[in-house]
Protein backbone atom coordinates (compact mmCIF):
# COMPACT_ATOMS: atom_id res chain seq x y z
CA UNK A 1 0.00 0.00 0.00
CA UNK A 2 1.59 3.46 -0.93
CA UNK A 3 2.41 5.87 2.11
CA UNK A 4 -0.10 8.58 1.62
CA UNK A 5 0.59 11.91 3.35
CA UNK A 6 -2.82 12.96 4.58
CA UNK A 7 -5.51 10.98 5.81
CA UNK A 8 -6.83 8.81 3.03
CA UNK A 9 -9.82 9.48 1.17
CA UNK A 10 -10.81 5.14 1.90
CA UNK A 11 -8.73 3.48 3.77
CA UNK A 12 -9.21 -0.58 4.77
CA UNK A 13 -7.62 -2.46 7.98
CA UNK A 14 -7.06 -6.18 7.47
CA UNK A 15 -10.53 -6.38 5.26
CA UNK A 16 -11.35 -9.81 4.98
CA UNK A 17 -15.05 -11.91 3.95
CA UNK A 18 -15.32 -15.41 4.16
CA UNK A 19 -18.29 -17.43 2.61
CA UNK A 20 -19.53 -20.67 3.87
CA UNK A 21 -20.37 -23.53 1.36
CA UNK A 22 -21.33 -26.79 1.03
CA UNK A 23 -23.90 -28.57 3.06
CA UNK A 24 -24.79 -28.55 6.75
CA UNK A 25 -22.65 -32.00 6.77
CA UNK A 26 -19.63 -30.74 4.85
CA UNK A 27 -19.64 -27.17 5.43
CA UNK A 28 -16.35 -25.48 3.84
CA UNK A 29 -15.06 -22.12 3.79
CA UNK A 30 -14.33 -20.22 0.75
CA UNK A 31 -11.59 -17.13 1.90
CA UNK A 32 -12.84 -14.48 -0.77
CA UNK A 33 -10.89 -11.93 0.66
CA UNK A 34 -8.05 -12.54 3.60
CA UNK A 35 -6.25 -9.29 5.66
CA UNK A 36 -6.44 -7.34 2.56
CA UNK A 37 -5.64 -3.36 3.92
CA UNK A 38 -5.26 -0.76 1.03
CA UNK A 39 -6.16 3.40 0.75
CA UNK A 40 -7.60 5.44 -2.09
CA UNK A 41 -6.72 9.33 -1.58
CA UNK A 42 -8.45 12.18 -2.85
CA UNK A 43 -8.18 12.52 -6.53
CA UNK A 44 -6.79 9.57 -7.06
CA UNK A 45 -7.43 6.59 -9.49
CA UNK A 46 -6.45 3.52 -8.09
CA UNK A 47 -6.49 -0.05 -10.44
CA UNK A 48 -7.09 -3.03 -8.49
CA UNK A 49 -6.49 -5.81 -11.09
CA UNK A 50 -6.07 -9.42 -11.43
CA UNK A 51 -7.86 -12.76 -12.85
CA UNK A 52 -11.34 -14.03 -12.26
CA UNK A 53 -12.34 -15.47 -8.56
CA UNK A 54 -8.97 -12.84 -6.93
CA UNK A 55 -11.59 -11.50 -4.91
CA UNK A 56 -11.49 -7.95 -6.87
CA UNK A 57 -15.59 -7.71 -6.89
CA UNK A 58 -15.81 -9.03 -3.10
CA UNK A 59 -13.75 -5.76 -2.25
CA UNK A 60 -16.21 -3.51 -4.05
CA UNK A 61 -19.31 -4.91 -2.85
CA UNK A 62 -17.52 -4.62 0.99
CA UNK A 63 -16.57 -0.89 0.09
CA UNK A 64 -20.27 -0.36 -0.86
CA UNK A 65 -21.80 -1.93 2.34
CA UNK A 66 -23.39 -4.32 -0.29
CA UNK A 67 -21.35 -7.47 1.93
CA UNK A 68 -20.45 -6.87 5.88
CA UNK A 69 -16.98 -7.86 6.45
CA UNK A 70 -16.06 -11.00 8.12
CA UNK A 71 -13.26 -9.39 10.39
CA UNK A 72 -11.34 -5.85 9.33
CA UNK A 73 -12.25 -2.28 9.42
CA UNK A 74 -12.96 0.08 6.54
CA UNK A 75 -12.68 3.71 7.65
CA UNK A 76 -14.26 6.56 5.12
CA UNK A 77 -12.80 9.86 6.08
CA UNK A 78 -11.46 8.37 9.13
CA UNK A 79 -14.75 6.98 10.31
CA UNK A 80 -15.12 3.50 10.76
CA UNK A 81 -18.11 2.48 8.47
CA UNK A 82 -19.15 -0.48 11.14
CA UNK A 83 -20.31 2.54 13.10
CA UNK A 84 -23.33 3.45 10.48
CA UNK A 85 -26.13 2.55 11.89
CA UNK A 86 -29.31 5.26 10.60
CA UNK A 87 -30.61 5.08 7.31
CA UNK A 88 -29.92 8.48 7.10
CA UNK A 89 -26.05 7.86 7.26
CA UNK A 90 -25.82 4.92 5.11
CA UNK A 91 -27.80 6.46 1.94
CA UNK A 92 -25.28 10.00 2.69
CA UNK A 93 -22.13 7.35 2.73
CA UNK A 94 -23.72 5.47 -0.68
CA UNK A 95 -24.03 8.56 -2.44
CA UNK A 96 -20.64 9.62 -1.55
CA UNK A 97 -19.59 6.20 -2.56
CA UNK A 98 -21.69 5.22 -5.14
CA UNK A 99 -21.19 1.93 -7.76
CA UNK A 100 -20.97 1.77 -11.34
CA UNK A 101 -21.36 -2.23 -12.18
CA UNK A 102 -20.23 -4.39 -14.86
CA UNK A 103 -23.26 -5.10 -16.92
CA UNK A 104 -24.64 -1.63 -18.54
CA UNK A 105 -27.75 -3.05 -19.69
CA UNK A 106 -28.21 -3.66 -15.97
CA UNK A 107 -28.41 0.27 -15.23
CA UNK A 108 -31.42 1.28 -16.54
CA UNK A 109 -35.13 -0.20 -16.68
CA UNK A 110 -36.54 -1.13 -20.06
CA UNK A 111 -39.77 0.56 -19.60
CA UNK A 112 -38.92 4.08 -18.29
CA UNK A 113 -36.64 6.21 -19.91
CA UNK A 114 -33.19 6.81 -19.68
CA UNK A 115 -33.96 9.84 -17.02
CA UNK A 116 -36.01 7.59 -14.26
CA UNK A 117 -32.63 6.30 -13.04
CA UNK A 118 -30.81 9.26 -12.60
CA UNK A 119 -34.21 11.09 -11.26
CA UNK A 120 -34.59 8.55 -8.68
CA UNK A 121 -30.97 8.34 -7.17
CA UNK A 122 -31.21 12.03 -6.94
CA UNK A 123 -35.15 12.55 -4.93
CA UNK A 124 -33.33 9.57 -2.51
CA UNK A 125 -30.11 11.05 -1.86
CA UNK A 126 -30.22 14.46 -2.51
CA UNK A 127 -33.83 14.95 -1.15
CA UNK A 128 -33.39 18.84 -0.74
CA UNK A 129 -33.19 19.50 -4.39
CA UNK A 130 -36.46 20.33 -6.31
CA UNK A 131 -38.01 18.72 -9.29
CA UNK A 132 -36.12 21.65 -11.22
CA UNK A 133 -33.34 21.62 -9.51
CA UNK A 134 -33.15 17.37 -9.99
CA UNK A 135 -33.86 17.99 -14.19
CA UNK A 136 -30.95 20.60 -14.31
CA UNK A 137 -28.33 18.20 -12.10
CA UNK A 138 -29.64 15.16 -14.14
CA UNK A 139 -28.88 17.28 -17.31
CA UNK A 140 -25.02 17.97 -16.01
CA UNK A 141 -24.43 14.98 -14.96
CA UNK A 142 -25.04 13.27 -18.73
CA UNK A 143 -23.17 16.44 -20.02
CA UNK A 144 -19.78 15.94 -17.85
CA UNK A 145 -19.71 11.82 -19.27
CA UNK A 146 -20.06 13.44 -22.66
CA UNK A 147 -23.84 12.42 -23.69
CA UNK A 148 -25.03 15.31 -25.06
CA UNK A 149 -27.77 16.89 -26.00
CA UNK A 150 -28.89 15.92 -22.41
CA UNK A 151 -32.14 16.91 -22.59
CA UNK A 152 -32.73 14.72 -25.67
CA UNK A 153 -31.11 11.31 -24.10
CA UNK A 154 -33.11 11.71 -21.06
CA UNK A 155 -36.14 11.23 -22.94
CA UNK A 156 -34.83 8.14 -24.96
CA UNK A 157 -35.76 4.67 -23.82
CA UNK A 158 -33.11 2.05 -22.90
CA UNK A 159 -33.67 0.05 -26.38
CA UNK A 160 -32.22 3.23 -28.33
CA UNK A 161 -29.07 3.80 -26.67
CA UNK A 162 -25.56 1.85 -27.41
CA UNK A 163 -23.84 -0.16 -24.97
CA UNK A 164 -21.50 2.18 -24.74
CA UNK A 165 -23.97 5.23 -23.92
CA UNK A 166 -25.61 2.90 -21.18
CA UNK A 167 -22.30 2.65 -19.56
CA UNK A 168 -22.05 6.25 -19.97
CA UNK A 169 -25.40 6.77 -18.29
CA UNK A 170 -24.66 4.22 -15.25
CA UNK A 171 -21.50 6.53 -14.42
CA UNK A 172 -23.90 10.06 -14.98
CA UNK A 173 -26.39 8.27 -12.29
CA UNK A 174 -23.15 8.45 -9.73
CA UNK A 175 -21.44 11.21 -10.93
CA UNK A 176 -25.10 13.17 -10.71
CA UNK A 177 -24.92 11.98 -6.17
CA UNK A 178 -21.87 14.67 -6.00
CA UNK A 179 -19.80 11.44 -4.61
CA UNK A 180 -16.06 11.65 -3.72
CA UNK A 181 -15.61 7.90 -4.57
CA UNK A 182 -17.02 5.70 -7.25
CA UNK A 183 -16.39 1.95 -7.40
CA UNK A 184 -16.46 1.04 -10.73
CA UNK A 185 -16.32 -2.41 -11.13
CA UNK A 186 -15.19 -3.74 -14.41
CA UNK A 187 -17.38 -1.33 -16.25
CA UNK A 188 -15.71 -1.66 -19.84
CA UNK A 189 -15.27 -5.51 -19.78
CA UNK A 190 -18.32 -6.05 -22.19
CA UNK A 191 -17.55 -2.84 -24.65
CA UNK A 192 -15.33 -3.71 -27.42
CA UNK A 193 -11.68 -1.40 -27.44
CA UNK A 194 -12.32 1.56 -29.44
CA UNK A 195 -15.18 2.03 -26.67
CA UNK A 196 -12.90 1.45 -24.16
CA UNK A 197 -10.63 4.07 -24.54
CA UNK A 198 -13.04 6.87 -24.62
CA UNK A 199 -14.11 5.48 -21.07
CA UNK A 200 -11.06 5.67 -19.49
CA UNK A 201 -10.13 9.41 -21.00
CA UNK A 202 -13.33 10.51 -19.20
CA UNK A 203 -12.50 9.28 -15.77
CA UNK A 204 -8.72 11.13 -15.65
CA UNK A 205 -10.36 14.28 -17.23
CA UNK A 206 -12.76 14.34 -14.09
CA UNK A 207 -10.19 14.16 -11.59
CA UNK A 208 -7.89 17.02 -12.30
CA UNK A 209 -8.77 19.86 -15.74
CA UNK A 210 -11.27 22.29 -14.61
CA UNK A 211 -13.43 23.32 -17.25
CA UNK A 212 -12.45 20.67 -19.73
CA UNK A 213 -14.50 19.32 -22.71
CA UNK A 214 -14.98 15.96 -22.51
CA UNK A 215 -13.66 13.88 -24.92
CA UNK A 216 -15.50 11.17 -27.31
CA UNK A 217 -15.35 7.83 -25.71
CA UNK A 218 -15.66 5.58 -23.05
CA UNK A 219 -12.50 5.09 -21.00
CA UNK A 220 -12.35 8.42 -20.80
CA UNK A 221 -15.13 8.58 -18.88
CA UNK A 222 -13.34 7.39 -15.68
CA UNK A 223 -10.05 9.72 -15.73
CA UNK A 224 -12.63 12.29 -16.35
CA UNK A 225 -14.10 11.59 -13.01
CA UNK A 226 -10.99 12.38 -11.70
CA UNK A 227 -9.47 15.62 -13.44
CA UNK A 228 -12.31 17.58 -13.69
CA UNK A 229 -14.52 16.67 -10.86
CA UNK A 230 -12.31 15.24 -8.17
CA UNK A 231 -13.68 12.78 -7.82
CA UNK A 232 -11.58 9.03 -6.72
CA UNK A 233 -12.30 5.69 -8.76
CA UNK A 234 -11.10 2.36 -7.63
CA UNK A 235 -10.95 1.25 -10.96
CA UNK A 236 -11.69 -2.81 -10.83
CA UNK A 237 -9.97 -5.07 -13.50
CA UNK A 238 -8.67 -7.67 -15.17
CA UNK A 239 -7.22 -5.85 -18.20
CA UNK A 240 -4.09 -4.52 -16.43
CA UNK A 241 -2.54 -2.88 -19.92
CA UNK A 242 -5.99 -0.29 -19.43
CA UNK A 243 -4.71 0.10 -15.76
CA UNK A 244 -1.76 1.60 -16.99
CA UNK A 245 -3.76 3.99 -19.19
CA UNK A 246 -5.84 5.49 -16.39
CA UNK A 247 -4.53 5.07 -12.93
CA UNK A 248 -2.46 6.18 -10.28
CA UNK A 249 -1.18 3.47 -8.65
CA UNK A 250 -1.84 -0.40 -9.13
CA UNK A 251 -2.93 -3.31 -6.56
CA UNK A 252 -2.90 -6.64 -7.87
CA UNK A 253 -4.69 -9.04 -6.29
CA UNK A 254 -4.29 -13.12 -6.11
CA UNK A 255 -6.72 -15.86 -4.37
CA UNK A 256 -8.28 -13.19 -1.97
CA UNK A 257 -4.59 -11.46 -1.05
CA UNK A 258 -2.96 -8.73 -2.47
CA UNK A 259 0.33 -9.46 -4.17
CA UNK A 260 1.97 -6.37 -5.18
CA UNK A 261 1.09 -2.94 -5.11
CA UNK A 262 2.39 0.78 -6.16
CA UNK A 263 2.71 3.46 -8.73
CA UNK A 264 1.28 1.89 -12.20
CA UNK A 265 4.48 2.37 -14.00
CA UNK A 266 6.91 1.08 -11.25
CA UNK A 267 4.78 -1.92 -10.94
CA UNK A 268 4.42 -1.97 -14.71
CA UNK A 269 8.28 -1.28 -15.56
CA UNK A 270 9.25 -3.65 -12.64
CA UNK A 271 6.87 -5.95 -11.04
CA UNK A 272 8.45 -7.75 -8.07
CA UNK A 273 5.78 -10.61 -7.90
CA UNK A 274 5.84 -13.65 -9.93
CA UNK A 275 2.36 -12.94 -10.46
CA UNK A 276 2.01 -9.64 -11.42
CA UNK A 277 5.17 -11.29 -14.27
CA UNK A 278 2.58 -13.56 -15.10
CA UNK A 279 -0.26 -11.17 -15.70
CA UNK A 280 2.29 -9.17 -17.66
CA UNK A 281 3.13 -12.10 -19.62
CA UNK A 282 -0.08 -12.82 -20.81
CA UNK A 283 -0.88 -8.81 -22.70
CA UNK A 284 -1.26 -9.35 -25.86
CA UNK A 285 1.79 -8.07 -27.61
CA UNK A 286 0.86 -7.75 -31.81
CA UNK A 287 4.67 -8.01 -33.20
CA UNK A 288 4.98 -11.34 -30.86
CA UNK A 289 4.91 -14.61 -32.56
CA UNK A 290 2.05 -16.75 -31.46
CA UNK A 291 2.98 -19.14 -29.03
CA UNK A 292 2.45 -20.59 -25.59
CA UNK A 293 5.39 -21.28 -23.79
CA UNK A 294 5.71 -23.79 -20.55
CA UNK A 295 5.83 -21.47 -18.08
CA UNK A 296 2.81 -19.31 -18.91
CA UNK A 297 0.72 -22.62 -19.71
CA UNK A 298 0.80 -23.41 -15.41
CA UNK A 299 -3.31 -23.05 -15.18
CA UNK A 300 -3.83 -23.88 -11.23
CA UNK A 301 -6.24 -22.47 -10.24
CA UNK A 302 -6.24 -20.53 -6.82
CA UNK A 303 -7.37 -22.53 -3.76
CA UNK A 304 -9.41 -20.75 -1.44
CA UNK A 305 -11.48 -23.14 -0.51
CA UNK A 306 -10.36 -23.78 3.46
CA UNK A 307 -6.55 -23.20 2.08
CA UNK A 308 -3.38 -24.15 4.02
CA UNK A 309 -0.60 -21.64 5.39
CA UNK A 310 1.81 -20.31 2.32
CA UNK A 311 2.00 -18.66 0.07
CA UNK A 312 -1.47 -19.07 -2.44
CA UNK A 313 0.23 -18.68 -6.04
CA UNK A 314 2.91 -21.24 -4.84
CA UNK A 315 1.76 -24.30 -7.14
CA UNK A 316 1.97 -21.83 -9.95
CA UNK A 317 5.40 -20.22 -9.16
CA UNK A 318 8.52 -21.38 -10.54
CA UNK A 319 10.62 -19.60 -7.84
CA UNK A 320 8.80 -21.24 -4.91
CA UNK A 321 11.19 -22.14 -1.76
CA UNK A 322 10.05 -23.99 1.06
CA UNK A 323 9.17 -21.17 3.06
CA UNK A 324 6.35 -20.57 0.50
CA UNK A 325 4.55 -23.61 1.52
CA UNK A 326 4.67 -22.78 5.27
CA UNK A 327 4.37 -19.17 5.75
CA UNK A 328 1.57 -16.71 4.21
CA UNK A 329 3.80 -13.78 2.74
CA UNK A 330 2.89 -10.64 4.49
CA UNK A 331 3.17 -6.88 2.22
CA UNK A 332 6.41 -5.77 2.63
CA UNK A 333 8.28 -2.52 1.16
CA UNK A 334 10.83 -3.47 -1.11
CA UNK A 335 11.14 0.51 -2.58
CA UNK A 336 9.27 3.81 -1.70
CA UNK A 337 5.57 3.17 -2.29
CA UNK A 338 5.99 -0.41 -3.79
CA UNK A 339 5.15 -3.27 -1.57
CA UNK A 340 5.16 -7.33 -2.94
CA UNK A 341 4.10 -10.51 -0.59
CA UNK A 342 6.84 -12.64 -1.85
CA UNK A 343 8.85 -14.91 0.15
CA UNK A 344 11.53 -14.19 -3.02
CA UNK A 345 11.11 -10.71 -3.93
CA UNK A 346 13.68 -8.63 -3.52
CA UNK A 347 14.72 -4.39 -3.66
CA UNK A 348 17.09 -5.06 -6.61
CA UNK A 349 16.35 -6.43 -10.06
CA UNK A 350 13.38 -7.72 -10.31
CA UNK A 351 13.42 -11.67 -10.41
CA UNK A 352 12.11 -13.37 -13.83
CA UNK A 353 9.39 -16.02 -13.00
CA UNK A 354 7.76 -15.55 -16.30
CA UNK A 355 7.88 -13.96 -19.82
């Protein structure tokens, strides 16, 4: 976790949510997410990345008080969030966290129009605006994400927007709340890549440019959040080459743990964990010959299903000592703001597992 100076915007302690499975006879536990403790400041974008079942989606839904944690802490401007109890509090800490999910044809409702979401969030969060007042907010909300004219999309029905202007429209809803976080949780995994981009451009253009136009697109959407607005994304992942477009710094996550985390382009230019090698591996590189070499071909997948002490990407790692199997590898700072859980990782060059 990189050493922020203030007080973090987020900020988690140990976070950890465990799910039981199985039947009343052979009841297992599945360890979604174990002692994970990251921050998000202000203005920042931060890429949490990694493969399928990591645990990258348990974190968001913890974040938005969608799960309750097993055991940790999650502190939002240095209050604990366990300590919500009113309604009142919890709808003021949703709508300054708010969540932009994966699926955009899950944001709207097929027989309103594209307005009813965005109208809603903002009578039940922001209940001292007037009808007016919620039309006009609505309006620059759809604006900022670049779907414009406004006025004309909020009277269009779901069936006559794109995929991509859906996506668009789940991250107006948020951005419409005034929040100072959004969790966006894979939100350009089902647009193709010339959609993507324009997403991402969005969300840095938000955080920091005052007074920007907003470009065409859809990954612009998120750095747009950030450079005009202020507003912080935890940007959730599995492409981590579009991490490197948009974000700050970079966690990577394996089996429920995080594995590495820092600045994008140390962790990028360097990576200190065989896995984060491995992820890197695996980019699609155009001028590459097609192949698929031993090492990359190891397909274990991660046990978290009641798993032993060690290390959890051991069976996968070609660097694995004995120590792997025995101890759990805690975060440890190998160079300013770049932190690995490897057994093997070390402050000089960076040891090749894969690639």
């Amino acid at each position: 976790m990189t050493e922020i100076a203030a007080e973090p915007l987020l900020r988690t302690e140990r976070l950890t949510r465990h799910f039981k499975i199985g039947s009343a006879l052979s009841r297992r536990t599945l360890h979604a997410v174990d002692d994970v403790s990251l921050a998000i400041g202000a203005r920042e974008i931060v890429a949490l990345a990694g493969e399928s079942g990591s645990g990258k989606s348990t974190i968001a839904r913890l974040l938005a008080k969608l799960y309750k944690p097993t055991s940790g802490e999650i502190y939002f401007g240095g209050r604990p969030l366990s300590s919500i109890r009113s309604r009142k509090d919890l709808l003021q800490y949703r709508g300054d966290v708010p969540m932009v999910f994966q699926d955009p044809f899950s944001v709207t409702n097929p027989v309103y129009r594209a307005s009813h979401g965005i109208l809603r969030a903002l009578a039940l969060h922001r209940p001292e605006l007037s009808r007016q007042q919620r039309h006009e907010e609505a309006e620059r909300a759809l604006e900022a994400v670049g779907l414009s004219p406004a006025a004309e999309i909020m009277q269009r029905y779901p069936y006559e927007l794109s995929g991509g202007q859906r996506q668009r429209l789940g991250f107006a809803q948020a951005l419409s709340l005034r929040p100072k976080l959004i969790l966006a949780d894979e939100p350009v995994s089902m647009l193709d890549v010339s959609i993507r981009i324009g997403l991402l451009n969005v969300m840095a253009d938000l955080r920091d440019k005052q007074g920007v136009s907003i470009r065409i697109g859809l990954l612009n959407v998120m750095a747009g959040l950030r450079d005009k607005l202020g507003v912080s994304v935890l940007y959730i992942t599995h492409d981590i080459a579009s991490a490197r477009y948009v974000a700050d710094r970079l966690i990577v996550m394996y089996a429920g743990h995080i594995a590495e985390a820092g600045p994008v382009e140390e962790v990028l230019a360097r990576p200190r964990h065989p896995y984060t090698q491995l992820l890197l591996s695996a980019v699609p590189d155009p001028r590459a010959e097609l192949h698929v070499s031993e090492e990359t071909d190891m397909g274990e997948p991660p046990r978290v299903i009641d798993p032993t002490p060690g290390c959890r990407f051991r069976w996968r790692c070609p660097l694995a000592i004995d120590e792997c199997s025995q101890v759990t590898p805690e975060l440890r700072l190998l160079m300013p703001g770049h932190q690995a859980a490897c057994h093997v990782a070390t402050a000089d060059e960076p040891l090749r597992a894969f690639g």
